[in-house]
Protein backbone atom coordinates (compact mmCIF):
# COMPACT_ATOMS: atom_id res chain seq x y z
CA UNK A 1 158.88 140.84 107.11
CA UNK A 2 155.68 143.19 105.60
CA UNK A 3 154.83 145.41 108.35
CA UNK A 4 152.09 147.83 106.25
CA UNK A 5 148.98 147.45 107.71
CA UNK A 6 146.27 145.00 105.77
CA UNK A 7 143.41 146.71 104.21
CA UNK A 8 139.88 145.86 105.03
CA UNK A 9 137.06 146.30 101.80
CA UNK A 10 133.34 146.68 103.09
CA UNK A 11 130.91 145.15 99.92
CA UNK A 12 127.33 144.92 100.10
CA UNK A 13 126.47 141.34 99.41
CA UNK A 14 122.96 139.54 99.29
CA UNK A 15 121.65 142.45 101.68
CA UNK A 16 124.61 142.20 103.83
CA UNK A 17 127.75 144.15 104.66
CA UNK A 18 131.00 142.15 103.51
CA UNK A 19 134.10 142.54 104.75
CA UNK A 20 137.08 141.50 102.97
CA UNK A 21 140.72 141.78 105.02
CA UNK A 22 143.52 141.94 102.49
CA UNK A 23 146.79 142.11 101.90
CA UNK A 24 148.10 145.11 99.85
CA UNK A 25 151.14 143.49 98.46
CA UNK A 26 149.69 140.80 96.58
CA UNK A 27 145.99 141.47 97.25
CA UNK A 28 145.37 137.65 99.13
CA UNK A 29 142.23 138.01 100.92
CA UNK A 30 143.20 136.94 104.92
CA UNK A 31 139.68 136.83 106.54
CA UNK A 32 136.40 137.44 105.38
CA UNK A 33 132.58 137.13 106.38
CA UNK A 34 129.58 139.38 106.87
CA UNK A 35 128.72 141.97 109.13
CA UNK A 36 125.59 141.04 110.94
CA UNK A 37 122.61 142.37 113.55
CA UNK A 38 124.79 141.65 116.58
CA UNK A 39 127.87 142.58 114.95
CA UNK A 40 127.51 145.60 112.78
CA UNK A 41 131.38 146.12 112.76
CA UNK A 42 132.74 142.64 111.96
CA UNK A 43 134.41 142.55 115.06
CA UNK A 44 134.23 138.62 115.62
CA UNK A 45 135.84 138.67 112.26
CA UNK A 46 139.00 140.44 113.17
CA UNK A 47 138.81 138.30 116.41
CA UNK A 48 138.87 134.91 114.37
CA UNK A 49 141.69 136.88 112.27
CA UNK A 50 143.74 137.55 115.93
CA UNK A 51 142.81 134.02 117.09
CA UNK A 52 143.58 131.71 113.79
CA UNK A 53 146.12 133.66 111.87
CA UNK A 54 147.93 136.54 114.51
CA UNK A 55 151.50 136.77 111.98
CA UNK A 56 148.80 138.63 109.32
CA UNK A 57 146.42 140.78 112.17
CA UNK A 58 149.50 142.07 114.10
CA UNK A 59 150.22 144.19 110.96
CA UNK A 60 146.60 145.95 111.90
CA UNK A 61 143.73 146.63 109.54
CA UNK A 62 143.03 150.12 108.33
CA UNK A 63 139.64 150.66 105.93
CA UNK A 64 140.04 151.27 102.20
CA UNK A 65 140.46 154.91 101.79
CA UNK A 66 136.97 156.40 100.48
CA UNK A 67 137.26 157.68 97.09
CA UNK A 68 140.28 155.46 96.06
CA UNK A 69 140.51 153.44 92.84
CA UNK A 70 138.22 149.87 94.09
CA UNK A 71 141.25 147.28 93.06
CA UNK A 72 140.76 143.80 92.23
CA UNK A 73 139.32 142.45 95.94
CA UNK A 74 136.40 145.63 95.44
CA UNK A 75 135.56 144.98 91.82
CA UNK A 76 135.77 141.31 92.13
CA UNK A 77 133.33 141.08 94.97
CA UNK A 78 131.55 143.76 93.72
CA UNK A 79 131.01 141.87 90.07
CA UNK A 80 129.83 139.04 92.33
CA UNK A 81 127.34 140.71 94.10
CA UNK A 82 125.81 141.81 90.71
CA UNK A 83 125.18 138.77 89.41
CA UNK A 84 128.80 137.27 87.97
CA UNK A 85 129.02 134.47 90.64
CA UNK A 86 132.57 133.37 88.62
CA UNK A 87 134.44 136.92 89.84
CA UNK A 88 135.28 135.84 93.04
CA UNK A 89 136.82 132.51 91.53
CA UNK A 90 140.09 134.35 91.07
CA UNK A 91 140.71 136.37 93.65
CA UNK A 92 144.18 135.46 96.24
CA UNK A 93 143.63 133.85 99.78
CA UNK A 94 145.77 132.87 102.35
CA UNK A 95 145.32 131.32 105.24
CA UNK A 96 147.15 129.06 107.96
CA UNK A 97 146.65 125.28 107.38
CA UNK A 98 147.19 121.83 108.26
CA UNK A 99 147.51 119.24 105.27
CA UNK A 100 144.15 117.93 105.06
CA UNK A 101 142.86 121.54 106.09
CA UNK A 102 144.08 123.19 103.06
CA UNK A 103 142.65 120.24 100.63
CA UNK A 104 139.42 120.90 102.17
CA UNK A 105 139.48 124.80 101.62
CA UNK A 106 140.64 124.03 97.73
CA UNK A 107 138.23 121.31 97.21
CA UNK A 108 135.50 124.14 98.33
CA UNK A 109 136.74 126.33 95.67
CA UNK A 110 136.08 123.66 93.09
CA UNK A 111 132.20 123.29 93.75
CA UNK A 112 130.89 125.75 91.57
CA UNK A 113 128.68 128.57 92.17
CA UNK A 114 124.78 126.94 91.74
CA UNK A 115 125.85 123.86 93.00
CA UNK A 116 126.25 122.58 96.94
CA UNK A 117 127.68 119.15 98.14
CA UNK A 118 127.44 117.55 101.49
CA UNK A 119 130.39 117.42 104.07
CA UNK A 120 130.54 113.39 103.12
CA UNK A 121 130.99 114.51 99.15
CA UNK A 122 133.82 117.49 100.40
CA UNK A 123 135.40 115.07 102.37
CA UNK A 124 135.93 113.12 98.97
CA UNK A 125 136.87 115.78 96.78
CA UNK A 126 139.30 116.72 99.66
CA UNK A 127 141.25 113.14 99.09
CA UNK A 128 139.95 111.41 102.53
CA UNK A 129 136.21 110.28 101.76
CA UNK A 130 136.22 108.64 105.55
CA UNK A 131 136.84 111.81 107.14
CA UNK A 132 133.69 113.73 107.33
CA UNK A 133 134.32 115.07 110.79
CA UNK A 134 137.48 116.44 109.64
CA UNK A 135 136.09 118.31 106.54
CA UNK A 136 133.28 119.52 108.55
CA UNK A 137 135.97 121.15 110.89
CA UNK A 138 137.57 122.79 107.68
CA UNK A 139 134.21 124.58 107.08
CA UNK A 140 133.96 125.42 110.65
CA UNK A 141 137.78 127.01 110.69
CA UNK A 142 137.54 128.50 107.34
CA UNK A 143 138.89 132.54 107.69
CA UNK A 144 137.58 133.49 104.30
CA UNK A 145 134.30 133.35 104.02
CA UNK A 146 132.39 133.56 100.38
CA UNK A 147 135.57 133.49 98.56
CA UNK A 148 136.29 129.76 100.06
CA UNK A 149 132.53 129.06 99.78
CA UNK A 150 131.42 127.38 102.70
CA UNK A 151 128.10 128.11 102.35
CA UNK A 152 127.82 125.46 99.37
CA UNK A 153 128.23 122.76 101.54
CA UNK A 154 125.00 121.25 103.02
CA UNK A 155 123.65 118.37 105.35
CA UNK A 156 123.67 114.62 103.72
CA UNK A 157 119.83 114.88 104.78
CA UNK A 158 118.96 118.01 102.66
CA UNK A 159 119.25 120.06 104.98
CA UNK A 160 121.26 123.82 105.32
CA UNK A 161 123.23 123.16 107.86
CA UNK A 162 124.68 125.80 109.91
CA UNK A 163 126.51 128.41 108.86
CA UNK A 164 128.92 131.37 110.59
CA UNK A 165 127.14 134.22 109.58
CA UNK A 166 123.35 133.02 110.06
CA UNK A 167 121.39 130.59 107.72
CA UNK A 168 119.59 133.69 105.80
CA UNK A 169 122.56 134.58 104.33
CA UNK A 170 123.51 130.93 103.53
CA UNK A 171 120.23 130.63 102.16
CA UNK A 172 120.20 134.20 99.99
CA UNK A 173 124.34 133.37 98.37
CA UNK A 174 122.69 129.68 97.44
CA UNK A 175 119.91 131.78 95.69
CA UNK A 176 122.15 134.48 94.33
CA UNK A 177 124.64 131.77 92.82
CA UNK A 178 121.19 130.16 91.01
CA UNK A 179 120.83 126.80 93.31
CA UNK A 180 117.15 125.77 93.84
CA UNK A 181 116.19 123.45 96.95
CA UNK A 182 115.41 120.28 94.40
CA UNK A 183 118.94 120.92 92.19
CA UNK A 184 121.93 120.78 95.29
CA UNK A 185 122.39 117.36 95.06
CA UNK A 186 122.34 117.18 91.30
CA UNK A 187 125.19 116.28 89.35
């Protein structure tokens, strides 16, 4: 059992503080999201972390040491936030999952950066077009943020949607990643 403590990475991302939790021996991202107003320090981050996956935050989180050569999670997410919307295509997650949970979290890693599809359309890629509710509730329980990109999926009626983290940032990674308002539905 890996007892070494996971290490968090703190990326400025559309205007917002990132925070990636990873793991240092094979550098899978374990929980992720933004920092936001009412939570400056991520904490309901490493909450989720201690409610969905406790194996991975009973190890404990300690900050990349300042200074330190970035790594892959830094420079990926950090290429990302400057414009190559592809970097964070490649980087390592894990996180606890049903069956039909961890279709939905790789179907979201299909839809490419530009692009959004509804909850109906995930629940299709995901293998089980008649359960909407179900794919909605992968969204809803994803752990890693951005790099499983829940913020492409959107309402059947145009609309956003909700999102963890706050609609503006929704709204500012569907702009950084290129989508316009008229093109998410396009094929």
């Amino acid at each position: 059992m890996i007892t070494s403590p996971l290490i968090r990475t703190v990326v400025d991302i559309v205007g917002a503080p990132f925070h990636a939790i990873w793991a240092p021996e094979d550098g899978a991202i374990v929980a992720a999201g933004f920092a936001t107003e009412e939570d400056p320090a991520a904490d309901a981050l490493v909450a989720r972390l201690r409610s969905i996956h406790a194996d991975a935050a009973e190890r404990g989180i300690t900050d990349a040491a300042p200074g330190a050569a970035p790594g892959p999670v830094a420079d990926a997410l950090r290429a990302y936030a400057d414009g190559d919307v592809t970097a964070i295509d490649r980087l390592a997650v894990r996180q606890p999952e049903t069956p039909f949970r961890g279709e939905v979290w790789r179907a979201l890693r299909e839809v490419p950066a530009g692009r959004a599809v509804t909850y109906t359309e995930l629940a299709g890629l995901a293998g089980r077009p008649s359960a909407v509710r179900a794919a909605a509730s992968g969204c809803a329980n994803n752990l890693v943020a951005l790099v499983v990109p829940c913020h492409r999926i959107v309402r059947s009626d145009g609309g956003l949607g909700g999102y963890l983290f706050g609609v503006d940032i929704k709204t500012r990674l569907l702009q950084h990643e290129g989508a316009r308002q008229r093109e998410l539905f396009s094929d």
